[in-house]
Protein backbone atom coordinates (compact mmCIF):
# COMPACT_ATOMS: atom_id res chain seq x y z
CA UNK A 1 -65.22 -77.87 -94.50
CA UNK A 2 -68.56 -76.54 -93.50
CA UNK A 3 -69.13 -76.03 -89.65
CA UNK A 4 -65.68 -77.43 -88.85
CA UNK A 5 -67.31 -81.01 -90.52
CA UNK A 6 -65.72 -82.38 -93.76
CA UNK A 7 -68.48 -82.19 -96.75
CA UNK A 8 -69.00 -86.10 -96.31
CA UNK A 9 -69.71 -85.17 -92.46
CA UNK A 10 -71.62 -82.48 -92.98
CA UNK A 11 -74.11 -84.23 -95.87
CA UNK A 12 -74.62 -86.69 -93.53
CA UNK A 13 -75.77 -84.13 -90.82
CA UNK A 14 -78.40 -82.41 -93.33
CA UNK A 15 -79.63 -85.53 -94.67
CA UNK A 16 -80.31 -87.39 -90.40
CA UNK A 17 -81.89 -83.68 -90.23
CA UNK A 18 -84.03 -83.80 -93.54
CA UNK A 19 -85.23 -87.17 -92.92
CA UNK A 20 -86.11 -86.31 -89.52
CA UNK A 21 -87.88 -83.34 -90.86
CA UNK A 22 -89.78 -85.56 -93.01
CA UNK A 23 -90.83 -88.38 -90.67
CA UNK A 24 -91.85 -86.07 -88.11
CA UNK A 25 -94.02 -84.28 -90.82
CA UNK A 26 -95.57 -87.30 -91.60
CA UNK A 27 -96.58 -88.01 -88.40
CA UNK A 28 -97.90 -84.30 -88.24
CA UNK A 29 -100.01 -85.01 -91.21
CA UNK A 30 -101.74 -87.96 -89.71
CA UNK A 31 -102.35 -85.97 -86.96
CA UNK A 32 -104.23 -83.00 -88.84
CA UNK A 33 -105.89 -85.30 -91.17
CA UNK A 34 -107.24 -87.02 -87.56
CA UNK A 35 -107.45 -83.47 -86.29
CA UNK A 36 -104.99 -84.27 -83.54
CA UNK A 37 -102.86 -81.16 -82.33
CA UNK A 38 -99.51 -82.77 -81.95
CA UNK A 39 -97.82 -79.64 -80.38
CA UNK A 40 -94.15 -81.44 -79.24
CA UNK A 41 -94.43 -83.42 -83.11
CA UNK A 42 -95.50 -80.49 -84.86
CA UNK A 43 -92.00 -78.38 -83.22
CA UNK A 44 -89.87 -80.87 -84.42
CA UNK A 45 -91.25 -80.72 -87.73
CA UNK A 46 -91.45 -77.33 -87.97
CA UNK A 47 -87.96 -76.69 -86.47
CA UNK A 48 -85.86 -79.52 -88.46
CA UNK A 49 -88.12 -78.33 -91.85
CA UNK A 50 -86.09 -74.65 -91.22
CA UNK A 51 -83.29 -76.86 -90.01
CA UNK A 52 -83.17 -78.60 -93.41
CA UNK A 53 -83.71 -75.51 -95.44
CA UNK A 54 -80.76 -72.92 -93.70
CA UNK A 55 -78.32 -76.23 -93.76
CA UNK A 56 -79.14 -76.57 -98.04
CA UNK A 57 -77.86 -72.76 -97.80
CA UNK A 58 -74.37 -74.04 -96.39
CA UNK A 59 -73.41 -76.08 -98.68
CA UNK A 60 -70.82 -74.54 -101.34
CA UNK A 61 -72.06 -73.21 -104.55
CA UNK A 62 -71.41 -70.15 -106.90
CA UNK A 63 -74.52 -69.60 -108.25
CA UNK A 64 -78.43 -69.57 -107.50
CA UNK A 65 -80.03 -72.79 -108.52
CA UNK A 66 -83.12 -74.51 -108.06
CA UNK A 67 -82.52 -75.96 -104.73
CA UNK A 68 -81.90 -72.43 -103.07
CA UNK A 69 -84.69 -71.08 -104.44
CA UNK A 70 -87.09 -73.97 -102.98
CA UNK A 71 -84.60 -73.69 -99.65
CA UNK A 72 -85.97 -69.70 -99.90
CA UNK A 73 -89.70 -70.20 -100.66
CA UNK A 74 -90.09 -73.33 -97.96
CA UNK A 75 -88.31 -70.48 -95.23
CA UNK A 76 -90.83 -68.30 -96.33
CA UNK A 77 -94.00 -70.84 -96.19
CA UNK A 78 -92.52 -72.20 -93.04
CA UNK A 79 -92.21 -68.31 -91.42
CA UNK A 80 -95.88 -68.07 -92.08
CA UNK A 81 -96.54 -71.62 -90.59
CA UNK A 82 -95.04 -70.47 -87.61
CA UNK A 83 -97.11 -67.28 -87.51
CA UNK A 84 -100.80 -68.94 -87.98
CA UNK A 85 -99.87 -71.85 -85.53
CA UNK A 86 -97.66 -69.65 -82.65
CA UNK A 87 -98.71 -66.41 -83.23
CA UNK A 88 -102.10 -66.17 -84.31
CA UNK A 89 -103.11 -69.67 -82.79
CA UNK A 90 -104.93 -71.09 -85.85
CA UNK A 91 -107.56 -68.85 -85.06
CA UNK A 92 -109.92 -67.95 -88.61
CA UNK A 93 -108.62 -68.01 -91.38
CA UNK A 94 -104.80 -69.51 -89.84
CA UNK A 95 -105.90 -72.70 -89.74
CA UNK A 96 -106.03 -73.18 -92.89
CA UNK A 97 -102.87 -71.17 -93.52
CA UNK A 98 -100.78 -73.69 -91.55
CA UNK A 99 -102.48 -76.67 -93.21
CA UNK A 100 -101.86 -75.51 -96.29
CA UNK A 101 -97.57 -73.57 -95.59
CA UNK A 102 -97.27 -76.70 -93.65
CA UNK A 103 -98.08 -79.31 -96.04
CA UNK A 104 -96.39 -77.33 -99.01
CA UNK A 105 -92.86 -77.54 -96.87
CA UNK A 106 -93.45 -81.00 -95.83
CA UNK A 107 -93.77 -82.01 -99.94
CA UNK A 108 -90.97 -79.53 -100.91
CA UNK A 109 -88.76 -81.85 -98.46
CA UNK A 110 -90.43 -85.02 -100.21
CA UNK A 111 -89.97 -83.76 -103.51
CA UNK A 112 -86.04 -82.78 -103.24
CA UNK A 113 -85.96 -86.50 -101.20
CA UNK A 114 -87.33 -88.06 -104.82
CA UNK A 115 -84.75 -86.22 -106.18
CA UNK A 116 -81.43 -87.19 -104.33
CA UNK A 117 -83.17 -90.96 -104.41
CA UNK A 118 -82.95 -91.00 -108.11
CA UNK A 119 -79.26 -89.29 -107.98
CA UNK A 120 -77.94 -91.49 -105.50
CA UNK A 121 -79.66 -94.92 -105.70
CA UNK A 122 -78.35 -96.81 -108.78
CA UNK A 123 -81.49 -98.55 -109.48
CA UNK A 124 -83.59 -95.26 -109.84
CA UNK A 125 -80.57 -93.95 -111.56
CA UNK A 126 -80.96 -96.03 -114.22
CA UNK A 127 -84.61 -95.67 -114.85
CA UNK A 128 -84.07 -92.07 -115.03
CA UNK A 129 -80.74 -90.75 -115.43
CA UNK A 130 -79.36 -87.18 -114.93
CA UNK A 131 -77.09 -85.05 -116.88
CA UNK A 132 -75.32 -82.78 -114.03
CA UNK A 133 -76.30 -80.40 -113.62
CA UNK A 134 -79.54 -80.92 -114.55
CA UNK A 135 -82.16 -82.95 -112.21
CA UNK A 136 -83.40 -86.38 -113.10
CA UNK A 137 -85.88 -86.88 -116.27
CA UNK A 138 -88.01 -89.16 -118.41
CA UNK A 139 -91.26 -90.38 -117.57
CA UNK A 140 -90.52 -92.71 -114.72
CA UNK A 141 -88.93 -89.88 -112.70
CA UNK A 142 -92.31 -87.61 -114.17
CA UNK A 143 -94.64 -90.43 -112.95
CA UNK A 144 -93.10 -90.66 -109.31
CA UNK A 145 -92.59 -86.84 -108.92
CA UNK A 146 -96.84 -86.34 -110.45
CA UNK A 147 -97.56 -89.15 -107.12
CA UNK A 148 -96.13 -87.94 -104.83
CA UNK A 149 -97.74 -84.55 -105.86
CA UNK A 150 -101.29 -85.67 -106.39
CA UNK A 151 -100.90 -87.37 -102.69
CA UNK A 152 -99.82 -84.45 -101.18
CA UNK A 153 -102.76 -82.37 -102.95
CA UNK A 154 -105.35 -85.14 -101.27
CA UNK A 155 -104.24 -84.88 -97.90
CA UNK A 156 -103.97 -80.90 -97.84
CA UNK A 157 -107.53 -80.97 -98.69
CA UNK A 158 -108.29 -83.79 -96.42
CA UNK A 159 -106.49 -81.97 -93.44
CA UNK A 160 -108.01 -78.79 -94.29
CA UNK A 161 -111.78 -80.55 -94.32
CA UNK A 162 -110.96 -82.50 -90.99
CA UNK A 163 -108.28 -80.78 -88.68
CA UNK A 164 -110.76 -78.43 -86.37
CA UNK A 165 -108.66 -78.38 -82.96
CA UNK A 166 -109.99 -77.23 -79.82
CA UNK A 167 -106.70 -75.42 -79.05
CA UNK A 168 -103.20 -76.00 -79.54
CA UNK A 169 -100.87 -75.35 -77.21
């Protein structure tokens, strides 16, 4: 049990919030890369990225593993967001700051989302399986995962080039 939910339950409730997370951030990307403050969008995001990182930490484990430590680093990347966008107002040098802390959460999410997708879809199972505990492998999984990075590397330059706000409020 995890928040008086069963572990079924509970998965279910991080994964509605991750996805969330990650269509929301989408949406925020389109919006910097069209240099469109998206202030409610951009909250979501923000709040169910932190949302999907503190609900990783709930989960039952007995040792430090990969997962937590991307779960710490996004908290980290996402504090700063927060500070450049709500505290400092993307003024400067915080615009790019929140492009870039923004963006990195956003493909931390996508890139634990290519994970679970080849754990717990047969079909990408089988092109790439896993030994627990170890993550996917082989060059399939290597070719998705180097994709989905290059494409997130494009568009953080691309926002950073194009997203010049008049204020966001």
């Amino acid at each position: 049990m995890v928040l008086g939910l069963s572990l079924p339950a509970f998965t279910m409730v991080h994964v509605i919030i991750s996805l969330i997370a990650i269509v929301a951030g989408f949406i925020v990307m389109s919006g910097l890369l069209g240099s469109k403050p998206m202030p409610g969008l951009t909250a979501i995001f923000l709040l169910f990225t932190i949302l999907t990182s503190v609900t990783g930490f709930l989960f039952p484990f007995k040792e430090l593993l990969p997962s937590h430590m991307i779960g710490i680093l996004s908290l980290v990347l996402l504090a700063i967001a927060c500070i450049a966008l709500y505290g400092m107002k993307l003024a400067g040098v915080w615009r790019p700051v929140y492009i870039v802390t923004a963006m990195v959460s956003l493909y931390f999410n996508v890139f634990v989302l290519v994970i679970q997708s080849f754990l717990k879809i047969p079909a990408l199972a089988a092109l790439a399986p896993a030994v627990p505990p170890a993550p996917p492998s082989g060059p399939v999984f290597a070719v998705v995962q180097g994709i989905v990075l290059v494409f997130f590397v494009v568009v953080t330059i691309g926002a950073w080039r194009r997203f010049k706000p008049m204020a966001f409020a």
